[in-house]
N, C-alpha and C. Protein backbone atom coordinates (compact mmCIF):
# COMPACT_ATOMS: atom_id res chain seq x y z
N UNK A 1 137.83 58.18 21.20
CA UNK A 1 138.05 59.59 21.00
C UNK A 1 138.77 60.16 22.23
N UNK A 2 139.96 60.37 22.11
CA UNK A 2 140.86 61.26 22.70
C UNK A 2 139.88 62.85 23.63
N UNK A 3 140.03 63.12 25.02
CA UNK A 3 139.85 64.01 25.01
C UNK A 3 140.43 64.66 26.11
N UNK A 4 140.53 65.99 26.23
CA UNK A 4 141.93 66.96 27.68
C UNK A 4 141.23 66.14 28.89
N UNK A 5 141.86 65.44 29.45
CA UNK A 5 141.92 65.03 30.92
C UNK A 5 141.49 66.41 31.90
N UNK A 6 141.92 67.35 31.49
CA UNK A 6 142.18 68.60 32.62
C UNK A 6 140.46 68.91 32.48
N UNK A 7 139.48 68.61 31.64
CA UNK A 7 138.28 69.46 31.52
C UNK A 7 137.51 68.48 31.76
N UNK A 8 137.53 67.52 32.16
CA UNK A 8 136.53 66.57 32.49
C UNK A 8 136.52 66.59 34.08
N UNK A 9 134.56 67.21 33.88
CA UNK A 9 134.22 66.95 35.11
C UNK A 9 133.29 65.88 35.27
N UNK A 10 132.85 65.33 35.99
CA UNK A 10 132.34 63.80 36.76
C UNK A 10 130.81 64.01 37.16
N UNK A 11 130.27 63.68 36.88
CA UNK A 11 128.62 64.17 38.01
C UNK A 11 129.06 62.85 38.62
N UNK A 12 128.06 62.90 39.94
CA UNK A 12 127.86 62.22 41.21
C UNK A 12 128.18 61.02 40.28
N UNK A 13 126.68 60.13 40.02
CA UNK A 13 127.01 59.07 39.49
C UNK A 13 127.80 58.36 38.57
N UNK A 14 128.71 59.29 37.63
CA UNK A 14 129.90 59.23 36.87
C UNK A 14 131.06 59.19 38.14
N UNK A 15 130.90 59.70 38.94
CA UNK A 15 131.93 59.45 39.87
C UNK A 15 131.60 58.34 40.86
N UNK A 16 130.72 57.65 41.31
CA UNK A 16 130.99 56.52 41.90
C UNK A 16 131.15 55.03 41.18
N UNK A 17 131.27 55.70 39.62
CA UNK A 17 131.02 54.48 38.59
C UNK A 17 132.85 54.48 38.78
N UNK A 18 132.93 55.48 38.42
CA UNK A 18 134.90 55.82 38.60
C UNK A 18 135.73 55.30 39.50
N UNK A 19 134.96 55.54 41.08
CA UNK A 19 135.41 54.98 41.87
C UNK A 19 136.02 53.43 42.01
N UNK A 20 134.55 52.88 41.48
CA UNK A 20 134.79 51.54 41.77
C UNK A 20 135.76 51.11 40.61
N UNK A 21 135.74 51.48 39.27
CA UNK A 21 136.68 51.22 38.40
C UNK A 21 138.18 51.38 38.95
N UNK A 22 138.16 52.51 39.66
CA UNK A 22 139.49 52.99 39.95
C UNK A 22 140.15 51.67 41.45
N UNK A 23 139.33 51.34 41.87
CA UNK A 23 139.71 50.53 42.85
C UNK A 23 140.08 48.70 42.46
N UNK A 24 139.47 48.48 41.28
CA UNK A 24 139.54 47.67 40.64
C UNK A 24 140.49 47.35 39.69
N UNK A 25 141.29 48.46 39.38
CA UNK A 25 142.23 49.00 38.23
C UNK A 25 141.29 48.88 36.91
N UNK A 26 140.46 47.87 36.57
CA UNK A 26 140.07 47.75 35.34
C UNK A 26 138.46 46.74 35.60
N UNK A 27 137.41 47.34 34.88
CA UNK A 27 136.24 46.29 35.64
C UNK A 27 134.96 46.28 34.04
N UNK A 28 134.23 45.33 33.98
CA UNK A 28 133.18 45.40 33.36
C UNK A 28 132.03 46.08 33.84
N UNK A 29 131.21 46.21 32.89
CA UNK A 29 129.67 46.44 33.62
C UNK A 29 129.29 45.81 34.56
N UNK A 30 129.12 44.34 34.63
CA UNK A 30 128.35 43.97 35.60
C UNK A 30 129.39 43.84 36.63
N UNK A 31 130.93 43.75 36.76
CA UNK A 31 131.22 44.53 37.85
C UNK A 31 131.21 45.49 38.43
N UNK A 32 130.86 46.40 38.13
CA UNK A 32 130.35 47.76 38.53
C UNK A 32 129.39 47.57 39.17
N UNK A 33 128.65 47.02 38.40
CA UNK A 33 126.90 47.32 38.66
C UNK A 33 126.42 45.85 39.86
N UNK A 34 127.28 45.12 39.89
CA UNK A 34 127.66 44.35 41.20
C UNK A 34 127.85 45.00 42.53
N UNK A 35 128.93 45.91 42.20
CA UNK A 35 129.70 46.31 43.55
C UNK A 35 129.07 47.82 44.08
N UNK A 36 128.41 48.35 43.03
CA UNK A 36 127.66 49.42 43.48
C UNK A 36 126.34 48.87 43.76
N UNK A 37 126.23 47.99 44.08
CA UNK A 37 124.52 47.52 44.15
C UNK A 37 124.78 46.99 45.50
N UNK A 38 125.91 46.68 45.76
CA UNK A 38 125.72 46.12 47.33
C UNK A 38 125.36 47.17 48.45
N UNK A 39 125.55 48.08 47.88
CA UNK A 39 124.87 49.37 48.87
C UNK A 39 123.75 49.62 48.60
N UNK A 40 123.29 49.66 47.28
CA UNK A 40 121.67 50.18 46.59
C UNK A 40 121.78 49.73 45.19
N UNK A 41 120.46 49.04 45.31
CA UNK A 41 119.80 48.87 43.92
C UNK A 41 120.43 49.72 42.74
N UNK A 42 121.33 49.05 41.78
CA UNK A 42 121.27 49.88 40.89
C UNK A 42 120.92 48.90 39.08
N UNK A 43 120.24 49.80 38.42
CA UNK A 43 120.20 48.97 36.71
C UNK A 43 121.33 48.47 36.25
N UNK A 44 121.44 47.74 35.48
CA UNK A 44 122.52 47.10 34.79
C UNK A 44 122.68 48.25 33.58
N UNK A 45 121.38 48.71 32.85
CA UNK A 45 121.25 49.70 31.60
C UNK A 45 121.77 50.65 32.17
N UNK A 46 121.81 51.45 32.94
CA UNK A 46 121.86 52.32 33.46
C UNK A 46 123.55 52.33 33.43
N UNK A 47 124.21 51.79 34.28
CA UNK A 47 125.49 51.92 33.99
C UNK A 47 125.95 51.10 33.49
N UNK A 48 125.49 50.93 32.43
CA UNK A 48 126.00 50.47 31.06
C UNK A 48 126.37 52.17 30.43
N UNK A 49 124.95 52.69 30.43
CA UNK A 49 125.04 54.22 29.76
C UNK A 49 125.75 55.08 30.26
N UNK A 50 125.93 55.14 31.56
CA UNK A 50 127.02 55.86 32.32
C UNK A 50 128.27 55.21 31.43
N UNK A 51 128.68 54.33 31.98
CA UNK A 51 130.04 54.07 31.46
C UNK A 51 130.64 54.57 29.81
N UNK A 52 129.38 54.59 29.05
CA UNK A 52 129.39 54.49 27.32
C UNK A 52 129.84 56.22 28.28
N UNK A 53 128.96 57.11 28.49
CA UNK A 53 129.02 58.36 28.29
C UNK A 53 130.62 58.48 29.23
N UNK A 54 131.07 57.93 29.74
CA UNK A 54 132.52 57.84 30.68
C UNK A 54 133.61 57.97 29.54
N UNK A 55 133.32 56.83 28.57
CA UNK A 55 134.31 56.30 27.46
C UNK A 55 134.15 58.10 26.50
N UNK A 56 133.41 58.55 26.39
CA UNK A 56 132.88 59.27 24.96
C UNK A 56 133.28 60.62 25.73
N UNK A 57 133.34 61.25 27.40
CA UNK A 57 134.37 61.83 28.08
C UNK A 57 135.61 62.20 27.85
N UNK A 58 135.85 60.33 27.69
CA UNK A 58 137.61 60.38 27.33
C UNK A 58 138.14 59.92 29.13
N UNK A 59 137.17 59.16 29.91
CA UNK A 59 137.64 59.17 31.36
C UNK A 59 137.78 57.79 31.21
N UNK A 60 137.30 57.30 30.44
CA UNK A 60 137.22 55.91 30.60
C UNK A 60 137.50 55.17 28.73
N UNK A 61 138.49 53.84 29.09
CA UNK A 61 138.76 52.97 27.20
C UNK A 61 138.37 51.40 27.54
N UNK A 62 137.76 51.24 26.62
CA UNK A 62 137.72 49.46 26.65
C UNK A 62 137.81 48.60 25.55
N UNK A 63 138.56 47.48 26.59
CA UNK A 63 139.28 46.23 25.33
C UNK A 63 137.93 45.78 25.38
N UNK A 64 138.18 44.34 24.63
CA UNK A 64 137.16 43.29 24.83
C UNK A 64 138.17 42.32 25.40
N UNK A 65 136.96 41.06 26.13
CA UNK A 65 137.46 40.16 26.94
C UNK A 65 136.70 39.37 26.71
N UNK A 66 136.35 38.50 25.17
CA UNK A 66 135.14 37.48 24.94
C UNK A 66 134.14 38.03 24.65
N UNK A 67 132.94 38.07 25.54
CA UNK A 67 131.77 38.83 25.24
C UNK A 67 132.02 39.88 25.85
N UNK A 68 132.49 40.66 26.43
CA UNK A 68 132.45 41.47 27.81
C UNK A 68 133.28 42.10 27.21
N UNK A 69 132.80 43.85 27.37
CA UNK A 69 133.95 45.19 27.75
C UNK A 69 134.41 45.01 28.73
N UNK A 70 135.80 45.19 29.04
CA UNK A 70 136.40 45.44 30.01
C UNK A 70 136.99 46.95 30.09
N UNK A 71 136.75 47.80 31.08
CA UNK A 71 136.73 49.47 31.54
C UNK A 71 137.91 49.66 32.03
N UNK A 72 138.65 50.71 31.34
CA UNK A 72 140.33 50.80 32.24
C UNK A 72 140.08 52.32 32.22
N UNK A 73 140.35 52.98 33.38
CA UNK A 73 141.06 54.09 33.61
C UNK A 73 141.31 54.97 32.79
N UNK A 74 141.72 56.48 32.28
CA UNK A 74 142.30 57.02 31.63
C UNK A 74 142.23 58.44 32.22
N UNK A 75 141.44 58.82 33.39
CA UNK A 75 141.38 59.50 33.55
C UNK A 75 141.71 59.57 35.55
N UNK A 76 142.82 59.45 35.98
CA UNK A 76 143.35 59.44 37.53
C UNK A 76 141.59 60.11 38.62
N UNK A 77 142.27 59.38 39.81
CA UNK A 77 141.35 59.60 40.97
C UNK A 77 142.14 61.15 41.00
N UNK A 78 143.37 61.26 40.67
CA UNK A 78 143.75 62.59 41.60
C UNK A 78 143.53 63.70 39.97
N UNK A 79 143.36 63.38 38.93
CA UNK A 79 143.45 64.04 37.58
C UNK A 79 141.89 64.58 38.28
N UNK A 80 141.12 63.50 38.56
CA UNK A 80 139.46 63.71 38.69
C UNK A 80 139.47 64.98 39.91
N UNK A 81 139.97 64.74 40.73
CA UNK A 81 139.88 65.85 42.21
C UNK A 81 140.42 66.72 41.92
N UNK A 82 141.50 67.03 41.02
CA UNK A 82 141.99 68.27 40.53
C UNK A 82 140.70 69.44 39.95
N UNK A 83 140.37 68.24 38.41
CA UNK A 83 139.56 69.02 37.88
C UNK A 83 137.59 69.49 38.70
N UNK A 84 137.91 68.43 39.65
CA UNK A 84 136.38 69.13 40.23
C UNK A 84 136.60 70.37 41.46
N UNK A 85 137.90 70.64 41.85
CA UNK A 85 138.23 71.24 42.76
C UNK A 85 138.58 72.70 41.94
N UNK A 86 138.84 72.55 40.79
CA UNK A 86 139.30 73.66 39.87
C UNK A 86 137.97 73.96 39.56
N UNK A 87 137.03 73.45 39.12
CA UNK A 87 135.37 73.75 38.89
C UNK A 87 134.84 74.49 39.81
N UNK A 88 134.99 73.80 40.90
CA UNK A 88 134.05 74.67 42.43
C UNK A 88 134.94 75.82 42.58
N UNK A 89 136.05 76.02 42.56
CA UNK A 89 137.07 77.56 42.65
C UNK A 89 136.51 78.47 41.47
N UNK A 90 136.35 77.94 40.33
CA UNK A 90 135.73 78.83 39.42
C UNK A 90 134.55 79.56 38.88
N UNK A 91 133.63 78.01 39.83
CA UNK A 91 132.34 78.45 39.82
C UNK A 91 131.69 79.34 40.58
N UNK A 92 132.29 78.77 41.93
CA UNK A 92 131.75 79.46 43.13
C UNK A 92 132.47 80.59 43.83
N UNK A 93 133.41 80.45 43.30
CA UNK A 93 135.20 81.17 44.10
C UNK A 93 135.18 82.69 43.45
N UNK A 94 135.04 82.16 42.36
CA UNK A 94 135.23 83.69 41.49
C UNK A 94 136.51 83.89 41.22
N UNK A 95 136.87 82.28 40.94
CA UNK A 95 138.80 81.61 40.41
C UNK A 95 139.61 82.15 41.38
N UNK A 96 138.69 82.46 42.93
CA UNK A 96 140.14 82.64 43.83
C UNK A 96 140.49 81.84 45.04
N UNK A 97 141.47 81.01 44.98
CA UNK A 97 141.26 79.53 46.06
C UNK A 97 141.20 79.72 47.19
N UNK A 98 142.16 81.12 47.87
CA UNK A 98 141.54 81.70 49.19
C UNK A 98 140.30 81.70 49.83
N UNK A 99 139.24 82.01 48.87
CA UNK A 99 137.90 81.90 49.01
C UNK A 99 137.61 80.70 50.33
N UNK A 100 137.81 79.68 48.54
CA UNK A 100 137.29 78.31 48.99
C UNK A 100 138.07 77.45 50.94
N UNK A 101 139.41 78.19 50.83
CA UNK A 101 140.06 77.73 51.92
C UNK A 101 139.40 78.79 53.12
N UNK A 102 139.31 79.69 53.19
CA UNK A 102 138.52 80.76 54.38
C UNK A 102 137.39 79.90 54.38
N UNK A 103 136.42 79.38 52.87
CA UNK A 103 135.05 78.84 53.33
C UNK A 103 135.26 77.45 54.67
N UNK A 104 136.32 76.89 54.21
CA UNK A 104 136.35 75.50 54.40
C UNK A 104 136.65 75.90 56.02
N UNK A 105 137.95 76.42 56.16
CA UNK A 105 138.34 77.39 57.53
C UNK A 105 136.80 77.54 58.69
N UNK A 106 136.30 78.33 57.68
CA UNK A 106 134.91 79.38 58.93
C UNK A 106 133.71 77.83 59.07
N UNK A 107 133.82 77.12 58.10
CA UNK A 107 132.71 76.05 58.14
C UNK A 107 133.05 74.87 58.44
N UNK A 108 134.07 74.21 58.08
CA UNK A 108 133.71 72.62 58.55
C UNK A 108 134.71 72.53 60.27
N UNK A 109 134.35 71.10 60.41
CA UNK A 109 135.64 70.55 62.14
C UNK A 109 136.69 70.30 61.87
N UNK A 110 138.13 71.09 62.11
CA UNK A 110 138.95 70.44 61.47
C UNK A 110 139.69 70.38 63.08
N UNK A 111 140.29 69.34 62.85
CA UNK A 111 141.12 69.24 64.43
C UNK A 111 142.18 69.79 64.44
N UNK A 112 142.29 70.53 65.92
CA UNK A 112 144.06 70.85 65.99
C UNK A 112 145.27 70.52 65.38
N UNK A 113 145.24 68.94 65.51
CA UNK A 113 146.37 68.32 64.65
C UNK A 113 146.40 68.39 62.63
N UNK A 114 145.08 68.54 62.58
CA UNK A 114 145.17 68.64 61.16
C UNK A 114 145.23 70.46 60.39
N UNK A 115 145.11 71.63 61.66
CA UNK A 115 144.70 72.64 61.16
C UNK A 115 146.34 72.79 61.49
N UNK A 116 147.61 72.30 62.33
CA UNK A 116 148.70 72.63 62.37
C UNK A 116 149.37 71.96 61.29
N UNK A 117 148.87 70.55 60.56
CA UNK A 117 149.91 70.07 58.67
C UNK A 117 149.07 71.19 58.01
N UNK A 118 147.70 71.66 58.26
CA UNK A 118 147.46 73.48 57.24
C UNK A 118 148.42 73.89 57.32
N UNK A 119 148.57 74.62 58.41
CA UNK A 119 150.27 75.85 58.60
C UNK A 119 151.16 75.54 58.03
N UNK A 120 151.90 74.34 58.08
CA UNK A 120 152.65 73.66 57.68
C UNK A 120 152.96 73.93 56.26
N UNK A 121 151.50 73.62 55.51
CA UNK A 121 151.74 73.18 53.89
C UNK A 121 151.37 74.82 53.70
N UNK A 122 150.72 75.92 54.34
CA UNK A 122 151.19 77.16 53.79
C UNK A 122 152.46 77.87 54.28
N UNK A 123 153.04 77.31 55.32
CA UNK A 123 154.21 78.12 55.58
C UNK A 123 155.16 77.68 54.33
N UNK A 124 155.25 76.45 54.24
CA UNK A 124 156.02 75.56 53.20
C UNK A 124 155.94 76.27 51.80
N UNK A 125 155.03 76.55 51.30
CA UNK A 125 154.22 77.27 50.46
C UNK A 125 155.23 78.51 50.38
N UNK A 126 154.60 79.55 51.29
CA UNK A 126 155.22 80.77 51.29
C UNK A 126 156.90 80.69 51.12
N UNK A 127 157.30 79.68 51.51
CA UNK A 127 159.13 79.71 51.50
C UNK A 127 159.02 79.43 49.81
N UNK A 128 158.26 78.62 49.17
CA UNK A 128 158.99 78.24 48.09
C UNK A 128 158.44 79.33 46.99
N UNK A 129 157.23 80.35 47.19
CA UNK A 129 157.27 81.24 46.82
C UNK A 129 158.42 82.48 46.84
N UNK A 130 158.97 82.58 47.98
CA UNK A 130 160.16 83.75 48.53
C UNK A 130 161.37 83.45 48.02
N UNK A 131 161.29 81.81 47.63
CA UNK A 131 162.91 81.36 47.19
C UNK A 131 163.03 81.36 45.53
């Protein structure tokens, strides 16, 4: 089942199931549930059901490969950061991205060198607005 890429959002553990898919280009269950276990214990059932609910998303399609699903992609690492970054602006922002950039600004460490490619990508910004 086909579904808008743009509206799918990820919970935590839908997103580190993603991850590892995405790094893999294409993976089964028990690869998953391999490579996320080398950090922590995780069920085999468990993301098995994650993944089913991934596919039924529309984030995730699978062939067969013998006995084995094999999990491909359908939904980008950067399609995924779009739409969770568009979520938190809407949820929390009150749909205005200024917000979220003043929050990020007044709260996290950002270093000199990285707060001058900021300027950068809004001065850049502002020209291609003016032009």
């Amino acid at each position: 089942m086909k579904k808008d890429l743009d509206s799918i959002i990820l919970t935590r553990q839908e997103l580190q199931i993603m991850k590892v898919v995405w790094e893999l280009n294409n993976a089964t269950v028990k690869e998953v549930c391999d490579t996320m276990s080398q950090t922590k214990p995780v069920a085999y059932t468990t993301i098995l059901t994650l993944m089913g609910i991934l596919e039924e998303k529309g984030a995730l399609i699978h062939t067969r490969s013998g006995r084995a699903f094999v999990y491909s992609p359908l939904l980008s690492r950067q399609q995924a950061t779009r739409n969770q970054i568009r979520d938190v602006i809407v949820r929390l922002f009150d749909n205005m991205p200024e917000r979220l950039v003043e929050d990020v600004l007044e709260h996290e460490t950002i270093s000199p060198d990285r707060l001058e490619v900021l300027r950068s990508l809004v001065e850049s910004r502002q020209e291609n607005l003016v032009a």
